[in-house]
Protein backbone atom coordinates (compact mmCIF):
# COMPACT_ATOMS: atom_id res chain seq x y z
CA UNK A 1 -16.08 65.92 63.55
CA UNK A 2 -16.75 62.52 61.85
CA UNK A 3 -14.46 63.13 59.15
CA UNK A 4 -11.53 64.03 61.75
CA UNK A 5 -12.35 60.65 63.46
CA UNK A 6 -12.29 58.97 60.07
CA UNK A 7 -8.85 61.18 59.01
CA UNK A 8 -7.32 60.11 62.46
CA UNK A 9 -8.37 56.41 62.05
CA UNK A 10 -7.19 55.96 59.02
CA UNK A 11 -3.58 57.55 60.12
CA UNK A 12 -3.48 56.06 63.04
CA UNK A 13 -3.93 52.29 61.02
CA UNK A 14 -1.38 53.18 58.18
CA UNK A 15 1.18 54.68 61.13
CA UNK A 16 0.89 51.10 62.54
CA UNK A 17 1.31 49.21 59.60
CA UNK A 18 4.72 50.75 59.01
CA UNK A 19 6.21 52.26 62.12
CA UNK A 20 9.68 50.91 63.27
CA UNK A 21 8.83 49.70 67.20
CA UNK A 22 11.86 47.35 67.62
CA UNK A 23 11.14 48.32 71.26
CA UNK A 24 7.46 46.58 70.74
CA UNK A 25 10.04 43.70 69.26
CA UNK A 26 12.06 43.54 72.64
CA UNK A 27 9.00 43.83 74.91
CA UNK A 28 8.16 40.21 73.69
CA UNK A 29 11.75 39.37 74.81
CA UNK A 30 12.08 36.25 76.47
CA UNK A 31 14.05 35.16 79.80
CA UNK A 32 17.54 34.10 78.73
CA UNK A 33 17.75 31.09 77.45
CA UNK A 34 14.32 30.69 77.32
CA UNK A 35 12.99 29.36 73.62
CA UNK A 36 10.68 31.48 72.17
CA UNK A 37 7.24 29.40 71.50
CA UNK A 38 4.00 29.59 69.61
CA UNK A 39 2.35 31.15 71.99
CA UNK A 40 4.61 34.26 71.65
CA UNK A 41 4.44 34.06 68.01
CA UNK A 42 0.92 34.50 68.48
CA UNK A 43 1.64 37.29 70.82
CA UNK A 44 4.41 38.46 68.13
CA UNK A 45 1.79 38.52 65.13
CA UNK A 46 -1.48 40.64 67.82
CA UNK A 47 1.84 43.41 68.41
CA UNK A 48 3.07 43.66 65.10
CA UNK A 49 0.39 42.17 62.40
CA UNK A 50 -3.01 42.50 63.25
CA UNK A 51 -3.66 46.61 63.29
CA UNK A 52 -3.27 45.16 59.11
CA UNK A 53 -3.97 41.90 58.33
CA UNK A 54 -6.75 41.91 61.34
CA UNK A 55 -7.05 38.83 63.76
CA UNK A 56 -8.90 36.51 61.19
CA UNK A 57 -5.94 37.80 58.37
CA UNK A 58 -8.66 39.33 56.14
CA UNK A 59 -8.29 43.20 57.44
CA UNK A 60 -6.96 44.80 54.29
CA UNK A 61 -5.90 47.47 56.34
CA UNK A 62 -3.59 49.89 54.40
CA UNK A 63 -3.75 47.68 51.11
CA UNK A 64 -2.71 44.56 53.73
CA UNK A 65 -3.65 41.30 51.36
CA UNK A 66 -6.02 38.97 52.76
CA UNK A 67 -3.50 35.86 54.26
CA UNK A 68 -7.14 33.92 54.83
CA UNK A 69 -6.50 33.17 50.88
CA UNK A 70 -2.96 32.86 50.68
CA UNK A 71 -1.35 30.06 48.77
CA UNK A 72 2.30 31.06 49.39
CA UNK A 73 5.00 28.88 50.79
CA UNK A 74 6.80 28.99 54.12
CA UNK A 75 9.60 30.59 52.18
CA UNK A 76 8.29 32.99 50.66
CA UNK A 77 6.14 34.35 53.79
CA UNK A 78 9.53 34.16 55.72
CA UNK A 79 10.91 36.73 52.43
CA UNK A 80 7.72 39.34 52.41
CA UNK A 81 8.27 39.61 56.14
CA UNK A 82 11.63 40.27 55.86
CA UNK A 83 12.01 42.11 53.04
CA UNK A 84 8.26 43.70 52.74
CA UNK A 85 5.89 44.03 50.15
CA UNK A 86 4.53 47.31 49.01
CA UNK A 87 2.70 49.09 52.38
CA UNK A 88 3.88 46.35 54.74
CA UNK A 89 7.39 47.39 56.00
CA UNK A 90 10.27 45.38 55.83
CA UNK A 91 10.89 43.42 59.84
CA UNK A 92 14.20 41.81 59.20
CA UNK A 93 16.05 44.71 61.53
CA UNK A 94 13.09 44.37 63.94
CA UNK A 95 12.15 40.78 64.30
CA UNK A 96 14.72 37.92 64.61
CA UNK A 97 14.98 36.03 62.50
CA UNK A 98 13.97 32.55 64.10
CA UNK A 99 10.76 34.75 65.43
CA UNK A 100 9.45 35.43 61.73
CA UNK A 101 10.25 31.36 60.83
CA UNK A 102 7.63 31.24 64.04
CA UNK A 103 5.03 33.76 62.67
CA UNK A 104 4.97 31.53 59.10
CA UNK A 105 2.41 28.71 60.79
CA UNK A 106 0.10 31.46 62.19
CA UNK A 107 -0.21 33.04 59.34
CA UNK A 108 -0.90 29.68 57.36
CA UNK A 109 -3.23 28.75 60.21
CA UNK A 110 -5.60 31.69 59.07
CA UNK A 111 -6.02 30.02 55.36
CA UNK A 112 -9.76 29.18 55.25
């Protein structure tokens, strides 16, 4: 029984880390004309980050790298989420892009 639970768990976390949910995408949509602000980036990166990377970035989840130590840029953070980076799926056909340009100070705001 524990090793189903484990077996599940550990499904269930890399189903998350690379299942397409543009819907998830659209149920952060915004009123019309209606900016879309840090606050719902940090909504953005609890839907679509943190079953990986983990609230405090340091998860691992799924081979997820640790974004607590990361020293890249704000372009290239823009580029893995767009294009992906082995386990992590690309989010350039399910994030806007002006909403992953939002994500790139919450994930630098989890450097240590």
């Amino acid at each position: 029984m524990v090793l189903r639970f484990l077996f599940l768990s550990i499904l269930f976390g890399c189903v998350s880390c690379s299942t397409d949910s543009s819907d998830a995408t659209k149920e952060l949509s915004l009123e019309e004309n209606k900016p879309f602000t840090e606050e719902d980036a940090k909504n953005l990166y609890s839907l679509r980050c943190v079953s990986c990377h983990g609230e405090d970035g340091k998860l691992g989840m799924s081979g997820a790298k640790d974004l607590s130590v990361s020293k890249l840029t704000d372009d290239e953070i823009v580029e893995i989420i767009q294009a992906g980076k082995n386990a992590m799926p690309s989010f350039n056909s399910t994030i806007p892009e002006e909403q992953q340009k939002m994500l790139v100070p919450i994930v630098k705001s989890l450097r240590k």
